[in-house]
Protein backbone atom coordinates (compact mmCIF):
# COMPACT_ATOMS: atom_id res chain seq x y z
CA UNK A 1 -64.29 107.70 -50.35
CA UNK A 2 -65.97 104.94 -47.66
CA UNK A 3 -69.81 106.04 -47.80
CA UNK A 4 -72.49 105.22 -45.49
CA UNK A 5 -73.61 101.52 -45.72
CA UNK A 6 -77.09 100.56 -45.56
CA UNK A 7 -79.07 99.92 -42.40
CA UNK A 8 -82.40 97.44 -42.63
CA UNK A 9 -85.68 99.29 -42.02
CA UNK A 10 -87.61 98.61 -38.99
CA UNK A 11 -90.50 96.74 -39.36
CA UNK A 12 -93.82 98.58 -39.91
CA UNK A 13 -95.64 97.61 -37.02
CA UNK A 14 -93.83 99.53 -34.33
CA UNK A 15 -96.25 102.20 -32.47
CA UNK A 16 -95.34 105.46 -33.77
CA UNK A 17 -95.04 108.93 -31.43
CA UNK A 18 -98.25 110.98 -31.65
CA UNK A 19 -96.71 114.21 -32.68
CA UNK A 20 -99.49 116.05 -33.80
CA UNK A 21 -101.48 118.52 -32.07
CA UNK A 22 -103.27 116.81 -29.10
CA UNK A 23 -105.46 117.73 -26.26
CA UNK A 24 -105.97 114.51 -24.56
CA UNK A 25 -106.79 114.48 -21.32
CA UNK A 26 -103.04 112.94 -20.19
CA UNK A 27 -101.17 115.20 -22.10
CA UNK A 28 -103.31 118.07 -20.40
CA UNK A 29 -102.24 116.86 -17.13
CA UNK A 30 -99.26 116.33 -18.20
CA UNK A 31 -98.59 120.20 -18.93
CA UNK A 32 -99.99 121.21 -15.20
CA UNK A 33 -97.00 118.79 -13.76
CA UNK A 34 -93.87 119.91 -13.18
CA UNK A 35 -91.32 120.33 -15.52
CA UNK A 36 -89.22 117.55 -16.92
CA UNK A 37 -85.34 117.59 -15.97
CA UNK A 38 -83.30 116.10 -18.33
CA UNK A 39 -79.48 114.90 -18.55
CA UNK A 40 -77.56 113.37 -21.16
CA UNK A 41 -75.10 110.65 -21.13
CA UNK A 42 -72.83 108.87 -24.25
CA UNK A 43 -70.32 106.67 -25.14
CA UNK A 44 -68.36 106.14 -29.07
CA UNK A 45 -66.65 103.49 -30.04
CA UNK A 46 -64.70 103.93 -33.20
CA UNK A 47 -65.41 99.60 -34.35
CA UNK A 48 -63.25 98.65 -36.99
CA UNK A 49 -62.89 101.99 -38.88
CA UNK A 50 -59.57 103.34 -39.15
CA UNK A 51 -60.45 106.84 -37.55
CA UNK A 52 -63.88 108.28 -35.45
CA UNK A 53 -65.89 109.92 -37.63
CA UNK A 54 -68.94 110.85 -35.49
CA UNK A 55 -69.92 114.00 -33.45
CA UNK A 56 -72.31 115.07 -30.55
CA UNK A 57 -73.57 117.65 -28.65
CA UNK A 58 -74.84 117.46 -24.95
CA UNK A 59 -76.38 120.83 -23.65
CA UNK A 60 -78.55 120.11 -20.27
CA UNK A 61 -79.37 123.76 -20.18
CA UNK A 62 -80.04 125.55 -23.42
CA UNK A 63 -81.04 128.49 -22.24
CA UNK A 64 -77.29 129.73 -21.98
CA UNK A 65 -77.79 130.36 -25.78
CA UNK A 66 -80.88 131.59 -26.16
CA UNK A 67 -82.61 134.43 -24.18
CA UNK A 68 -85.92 132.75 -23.46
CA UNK A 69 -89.01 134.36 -22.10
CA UNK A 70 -90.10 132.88 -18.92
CA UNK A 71 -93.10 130.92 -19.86
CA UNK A 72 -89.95 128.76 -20.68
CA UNK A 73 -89.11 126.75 -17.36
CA UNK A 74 -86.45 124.35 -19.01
CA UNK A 75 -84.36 124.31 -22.13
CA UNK A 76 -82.01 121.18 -23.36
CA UNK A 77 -80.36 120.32 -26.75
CA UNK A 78 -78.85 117.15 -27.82
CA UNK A 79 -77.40 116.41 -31.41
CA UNK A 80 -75.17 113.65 -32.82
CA UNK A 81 -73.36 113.73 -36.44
CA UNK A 82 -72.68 110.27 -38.50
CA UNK A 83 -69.97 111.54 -40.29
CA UNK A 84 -68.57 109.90 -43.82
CA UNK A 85 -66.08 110.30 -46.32
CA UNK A 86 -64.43 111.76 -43.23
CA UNK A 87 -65.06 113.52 -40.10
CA UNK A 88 -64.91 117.58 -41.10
CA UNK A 89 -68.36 117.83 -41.48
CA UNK A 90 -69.76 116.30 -38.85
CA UNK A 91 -67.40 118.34 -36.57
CA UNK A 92 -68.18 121.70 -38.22
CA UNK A 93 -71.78 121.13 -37.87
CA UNK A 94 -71.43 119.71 -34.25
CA UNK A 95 -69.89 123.30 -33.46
CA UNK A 96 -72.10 125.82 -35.74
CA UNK A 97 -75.86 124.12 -35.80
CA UNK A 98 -77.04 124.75 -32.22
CA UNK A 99 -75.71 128.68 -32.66
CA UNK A 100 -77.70 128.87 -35.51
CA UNK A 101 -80.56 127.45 -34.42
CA UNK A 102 -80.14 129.95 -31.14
CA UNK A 103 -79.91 132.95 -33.29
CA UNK A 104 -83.02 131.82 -35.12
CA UNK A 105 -85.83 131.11 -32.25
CA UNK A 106 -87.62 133.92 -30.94
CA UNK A 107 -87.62 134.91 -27.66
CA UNK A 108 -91.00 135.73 -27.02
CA UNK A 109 -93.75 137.27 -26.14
CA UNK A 110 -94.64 133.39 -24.75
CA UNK A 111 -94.23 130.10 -24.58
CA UNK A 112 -96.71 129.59 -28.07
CA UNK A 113 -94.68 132.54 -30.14
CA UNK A 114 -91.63 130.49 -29.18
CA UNK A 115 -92.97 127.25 -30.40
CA UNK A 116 -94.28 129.25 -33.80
CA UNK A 117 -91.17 129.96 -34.38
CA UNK A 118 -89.69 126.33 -34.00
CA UNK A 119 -90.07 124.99 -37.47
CA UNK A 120 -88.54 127.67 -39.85
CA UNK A 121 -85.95 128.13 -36.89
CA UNK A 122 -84.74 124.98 -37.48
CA UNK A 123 -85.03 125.07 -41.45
CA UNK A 124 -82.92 127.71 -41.41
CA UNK A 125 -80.09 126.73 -39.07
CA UNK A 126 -79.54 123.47 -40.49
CA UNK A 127 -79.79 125.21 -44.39
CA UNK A 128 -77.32 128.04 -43.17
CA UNK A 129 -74.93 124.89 -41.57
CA UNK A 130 -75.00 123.24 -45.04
CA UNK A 131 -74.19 126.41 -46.92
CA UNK A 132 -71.48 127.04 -44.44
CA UNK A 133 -69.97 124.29 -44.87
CA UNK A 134 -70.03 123.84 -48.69
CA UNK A 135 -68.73 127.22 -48.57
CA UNK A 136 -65.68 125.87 -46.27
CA UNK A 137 -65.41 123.11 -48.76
CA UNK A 138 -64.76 124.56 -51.68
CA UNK A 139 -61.64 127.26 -50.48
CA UNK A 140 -59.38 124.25 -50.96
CA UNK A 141 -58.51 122.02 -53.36
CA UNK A 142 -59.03 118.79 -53.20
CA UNK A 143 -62.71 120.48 -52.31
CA UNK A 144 -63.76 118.47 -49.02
CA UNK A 145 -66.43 115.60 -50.19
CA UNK A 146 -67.53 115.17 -46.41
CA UNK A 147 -70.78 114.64 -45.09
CA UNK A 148 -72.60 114.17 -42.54
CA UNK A 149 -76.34 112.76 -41.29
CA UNK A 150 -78.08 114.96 -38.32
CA UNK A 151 -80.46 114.08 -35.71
CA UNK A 152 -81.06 117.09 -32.88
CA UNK A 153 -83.71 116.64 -30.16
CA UNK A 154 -84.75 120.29 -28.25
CA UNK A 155 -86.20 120.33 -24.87
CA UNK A 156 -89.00 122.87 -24.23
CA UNK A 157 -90.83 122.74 -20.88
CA UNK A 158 -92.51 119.08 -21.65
CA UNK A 159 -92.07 119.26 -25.40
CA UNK A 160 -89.52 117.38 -27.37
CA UNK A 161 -88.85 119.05 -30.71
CA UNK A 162 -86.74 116.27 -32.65
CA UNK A 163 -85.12 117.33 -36.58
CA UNK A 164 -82.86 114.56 -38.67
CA UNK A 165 -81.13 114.13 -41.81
CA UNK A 166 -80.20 110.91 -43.26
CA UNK A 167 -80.53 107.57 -40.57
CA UNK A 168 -79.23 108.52 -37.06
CA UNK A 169 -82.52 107.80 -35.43
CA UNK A 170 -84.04 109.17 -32.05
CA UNK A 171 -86.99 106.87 -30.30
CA UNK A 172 -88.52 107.85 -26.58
CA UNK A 173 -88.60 104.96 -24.34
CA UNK A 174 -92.59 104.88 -23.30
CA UNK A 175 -93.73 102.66 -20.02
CA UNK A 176 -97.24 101.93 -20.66
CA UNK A 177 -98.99 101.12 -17.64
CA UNK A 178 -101.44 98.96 -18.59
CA UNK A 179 -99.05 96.48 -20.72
CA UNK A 180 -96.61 96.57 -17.94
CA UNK A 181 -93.76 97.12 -20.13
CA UNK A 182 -91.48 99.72 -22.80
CA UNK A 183 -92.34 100.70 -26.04
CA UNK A 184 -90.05 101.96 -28.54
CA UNK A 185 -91.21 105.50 -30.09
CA UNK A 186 -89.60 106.65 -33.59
CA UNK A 187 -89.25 110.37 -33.46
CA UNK A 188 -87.24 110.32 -36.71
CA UNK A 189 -87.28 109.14 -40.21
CA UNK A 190 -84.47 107.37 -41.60
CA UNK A 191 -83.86 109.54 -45.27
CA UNK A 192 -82.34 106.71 -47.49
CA UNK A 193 -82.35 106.90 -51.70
CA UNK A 194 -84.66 103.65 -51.56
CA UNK A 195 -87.94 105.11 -50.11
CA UNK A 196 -89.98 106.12 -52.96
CA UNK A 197 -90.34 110.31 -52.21
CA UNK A 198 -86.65 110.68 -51.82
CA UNK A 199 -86.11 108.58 -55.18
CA UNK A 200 -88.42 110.72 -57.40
CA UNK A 201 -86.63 113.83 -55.37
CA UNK A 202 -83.41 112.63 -56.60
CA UNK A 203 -84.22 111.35 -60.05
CA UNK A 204 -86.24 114.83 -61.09
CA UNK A 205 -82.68 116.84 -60.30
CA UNK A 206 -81.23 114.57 -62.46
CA UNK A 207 -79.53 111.75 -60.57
CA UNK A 208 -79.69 108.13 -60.57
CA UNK A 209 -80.37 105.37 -57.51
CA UNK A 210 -77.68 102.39 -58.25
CA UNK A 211 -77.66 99.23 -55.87
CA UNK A 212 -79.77 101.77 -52.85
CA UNK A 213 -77.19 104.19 -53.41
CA UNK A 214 -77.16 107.69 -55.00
CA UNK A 215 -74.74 107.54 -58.12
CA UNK A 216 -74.00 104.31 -56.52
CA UNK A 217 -72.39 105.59 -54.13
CA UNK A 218 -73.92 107.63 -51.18
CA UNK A 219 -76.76 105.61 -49.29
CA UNK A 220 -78.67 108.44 -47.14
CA UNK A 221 -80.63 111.07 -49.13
CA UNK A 222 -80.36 113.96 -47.45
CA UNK A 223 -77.32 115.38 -45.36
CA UNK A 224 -75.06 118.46 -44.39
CA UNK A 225 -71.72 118.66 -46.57
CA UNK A 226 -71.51 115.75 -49.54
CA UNK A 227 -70.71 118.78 -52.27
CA UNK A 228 -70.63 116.10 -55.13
CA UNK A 229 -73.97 114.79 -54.80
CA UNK A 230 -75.91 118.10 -53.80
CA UNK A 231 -76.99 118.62 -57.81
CA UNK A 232 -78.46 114.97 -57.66
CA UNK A 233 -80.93 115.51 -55.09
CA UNK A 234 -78.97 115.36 -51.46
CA UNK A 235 -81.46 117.60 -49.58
CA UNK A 236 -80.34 119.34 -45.91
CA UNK A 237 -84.07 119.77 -45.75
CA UNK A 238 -84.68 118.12 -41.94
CA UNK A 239 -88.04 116.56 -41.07
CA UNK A 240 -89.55 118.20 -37.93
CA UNK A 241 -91.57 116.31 -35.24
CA UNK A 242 -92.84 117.64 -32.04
CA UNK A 243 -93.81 115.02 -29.20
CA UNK A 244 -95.41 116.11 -25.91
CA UNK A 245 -94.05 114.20 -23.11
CA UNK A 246 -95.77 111.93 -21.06
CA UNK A 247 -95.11 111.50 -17.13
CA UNK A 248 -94.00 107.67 -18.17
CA UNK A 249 -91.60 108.83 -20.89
CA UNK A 250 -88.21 107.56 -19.47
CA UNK A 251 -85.36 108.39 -21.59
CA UNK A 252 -84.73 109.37 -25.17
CA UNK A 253 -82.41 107.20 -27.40
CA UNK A 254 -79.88 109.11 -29.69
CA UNK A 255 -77.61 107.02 -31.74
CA UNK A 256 -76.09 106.81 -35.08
CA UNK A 257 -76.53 103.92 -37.91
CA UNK A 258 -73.82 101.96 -36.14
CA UNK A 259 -76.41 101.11 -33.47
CA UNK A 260 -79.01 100.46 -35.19
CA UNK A 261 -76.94 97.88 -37.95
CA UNK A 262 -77.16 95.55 -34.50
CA UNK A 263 -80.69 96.43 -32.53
CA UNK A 264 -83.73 96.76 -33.42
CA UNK A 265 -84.87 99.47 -31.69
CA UNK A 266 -87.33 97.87 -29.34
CA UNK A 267 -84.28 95.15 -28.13
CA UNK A 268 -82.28 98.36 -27.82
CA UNK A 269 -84.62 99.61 -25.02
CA UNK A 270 -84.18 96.18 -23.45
CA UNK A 271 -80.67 96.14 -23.87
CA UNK A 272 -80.93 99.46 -21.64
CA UNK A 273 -83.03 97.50 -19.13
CA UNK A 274 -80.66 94.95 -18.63
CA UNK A 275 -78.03 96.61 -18.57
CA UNK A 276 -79.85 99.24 -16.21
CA UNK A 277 -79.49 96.07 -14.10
CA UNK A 278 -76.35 95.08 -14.26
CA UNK A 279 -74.82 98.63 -13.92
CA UNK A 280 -76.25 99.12 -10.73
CA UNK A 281 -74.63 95.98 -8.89
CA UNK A 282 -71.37 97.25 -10.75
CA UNK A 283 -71.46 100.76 -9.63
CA UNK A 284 -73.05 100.56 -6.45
CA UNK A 285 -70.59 102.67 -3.46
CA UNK A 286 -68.28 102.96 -6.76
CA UNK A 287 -67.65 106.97 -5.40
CA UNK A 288 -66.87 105.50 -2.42
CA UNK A 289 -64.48 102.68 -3.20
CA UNK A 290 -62.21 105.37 -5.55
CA UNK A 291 -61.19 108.13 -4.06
CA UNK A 292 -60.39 109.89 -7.21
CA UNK A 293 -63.62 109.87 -8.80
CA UNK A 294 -65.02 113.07 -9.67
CA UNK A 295 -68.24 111.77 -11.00
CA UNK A 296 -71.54 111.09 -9.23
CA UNK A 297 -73.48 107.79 -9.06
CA UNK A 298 -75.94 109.11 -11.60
CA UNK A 299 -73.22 109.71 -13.94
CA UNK A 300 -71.24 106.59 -13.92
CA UNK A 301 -74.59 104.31 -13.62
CA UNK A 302 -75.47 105.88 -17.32
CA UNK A 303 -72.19 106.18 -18.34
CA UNK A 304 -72.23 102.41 -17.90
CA UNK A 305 -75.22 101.66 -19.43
CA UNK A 306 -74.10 103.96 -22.87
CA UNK A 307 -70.68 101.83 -22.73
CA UNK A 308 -72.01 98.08 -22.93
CA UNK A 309 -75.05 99.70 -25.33
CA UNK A 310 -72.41 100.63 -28.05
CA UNK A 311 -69.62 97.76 -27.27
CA UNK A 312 -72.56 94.98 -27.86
CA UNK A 313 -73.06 96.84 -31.08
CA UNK A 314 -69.79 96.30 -31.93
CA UNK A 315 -69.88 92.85 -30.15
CA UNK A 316 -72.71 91.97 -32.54
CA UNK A 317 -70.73 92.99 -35.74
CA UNK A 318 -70.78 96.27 -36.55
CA UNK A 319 -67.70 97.79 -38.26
CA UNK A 320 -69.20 101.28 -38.14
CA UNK A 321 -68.10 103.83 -35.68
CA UNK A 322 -71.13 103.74 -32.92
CA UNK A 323 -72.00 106.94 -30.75
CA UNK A 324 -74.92 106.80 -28.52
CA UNK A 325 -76.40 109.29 -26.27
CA UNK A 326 -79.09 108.36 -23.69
CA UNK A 327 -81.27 111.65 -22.69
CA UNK A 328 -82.41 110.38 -19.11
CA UNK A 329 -86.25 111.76 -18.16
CA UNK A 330 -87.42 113.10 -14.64
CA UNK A 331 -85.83 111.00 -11.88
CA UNK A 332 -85.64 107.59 -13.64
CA UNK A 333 -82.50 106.86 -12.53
CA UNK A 334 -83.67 106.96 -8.57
């Protein structure tokens, strides 16, 4: 079966979300503001693979599946699925994980028993997704060897509450006033058989790490779905960050390891910039000039922008399929 193939890591020195707890002054003002408004935007391209194995999930209002309490002003979900060895699992999960994780976050009393709840919530949606599918797997035979990587971002009020498996990666585009310019933010960690913890993981179950791959074969560590290598240490354990947003927080960047094979992620941000740019001569009175367009100028500006994002991926080499979803902030796009 075609596995995953191996993304370089970023360097080191890129600034890093503050996703603890924090009660700095600019977060606390932060909280008094408004609340943010989100929307998402994507585009796929399928490069040179023979069929689209990817999956997302665009929900601007969440709160159609969950009953929140109404300390909860605004709700949003975004997920996408990196799908390999074919594209069941990333499908299944694209359809089941956001139910489960609505079934599993309480409703209230408040805004903080919410937010309590967060972290096993999401445990347990993206363990019962796994068992699901293995379960789905296994009725036929051939037994389905799909997998899939994860990364989901929830909107809370101002919060961003951002789970992954394996190396679809999520970083917050940061203006910083002072420098006069973007920073990149990781709010995930790329899971791959090479970094140290998830080696010893997968060597005390009893498998082996061959040329960065698991068995030689599977590059990311932990996943929904890949049956075969879940007795050699493939965890659907996520990791869980939580990053308050700031009121110069401008988008968030979802995209799978097809993206990132061609960006680093601070040119991707500048990519967006330019392109940003160039969109906005392109699209300028487009409603106007076709009749038959449905979609506003918001839409097909970031529409735009997510289409030359993941065709200069391509551009640039990348024989991966390439989804990327933009999760626009406040009113950037005015």
């Amino acid at each position: 079966m075609a596995e995953k193939r191996s993304a370089e890591n970023e360097s080191s020195d890129e600034p890093q979300p503050k996703i603890a707890k924090s009660d700095s002054s600019e977060n606390a003002k932060n909280e008094a503001d408004e609340v943010v408004r989100a929307r998402g935007f994507y585009s796929m391209r399928k490069g040179e693979r023979e069929d689209m194995q990817d999956a997302h999930v665009l929900l601007d209002d969440f709160s159609a599946q969950v009953a929140f309490c109404s300390d909860i002003k605004r709700s949003a979900y975004y997920a996408i699925f990196d799908g390999h060895g074919g594209q069941r699992a990333a499908k299944f999960a694209a359809e089941r994980l956001h139910t489960h994780l609505a079934e599993k976050i309480a409703t209230g009393p408040d805004a903080k028993a919410v937010e309590q709840s967060l972290k096993r919530a999401h445990l347990d949606a993206y363990k019962k997704t796994d068992e699901r599918f293995l379960s789905e797997a296994t009725k036929v035979k051939p037994s389905w060897k799909d997998g899939t990587t994860v990364t989901t971002v929830l909107i809370l009020n101002n919060t961003l509450f951002v789970a992954n498996l394996g190396d679809s990666r999520a970083v917050l585009c940061r203006y910083k006033t002072e420098e006069s310019r973007e920073i990149a933010l990781v709010l995930t960690k790329d899971h791959s058989p090479q970094v140290f913890e998830e080696r010893m993981r997968i060597q005390k179950a009893g498998g082996n790490v061959k040329d960065g791959r698991i068995m030689g074969m599977l590059e990311v560590s932990r996943s929904i779905g890949d049956g075969p290598f879940k007795a050699h240490g493939v965890s659907c354990v996520p990791d869980i960050k939580k990053c308050p947003l700031l009121p110069n927080d401008r988008y968030v960047l979802i995209a799978c390891d097809g993206l990132w094979k061609a960006f680093s992620n601070q040119e991707a941000l500048q990519f967006i910039a330019d392109s940003l740019v160039a969109a906005k001569v392109e699209t300028k009175g487009a409603t106007i000039a076709d009749p038959n367009e449905t979609r506003s100028s918001e839409q097909i500006l970031w529409d735009n922008v997510c289409g030359r994002l993941a065709a200069e991926a391509v551009r640039r080499g990348c024989g991966d399929n390439v989804t990327v979803v933009i999760v626009v902030l406040k009113t950037f796009w005015q």
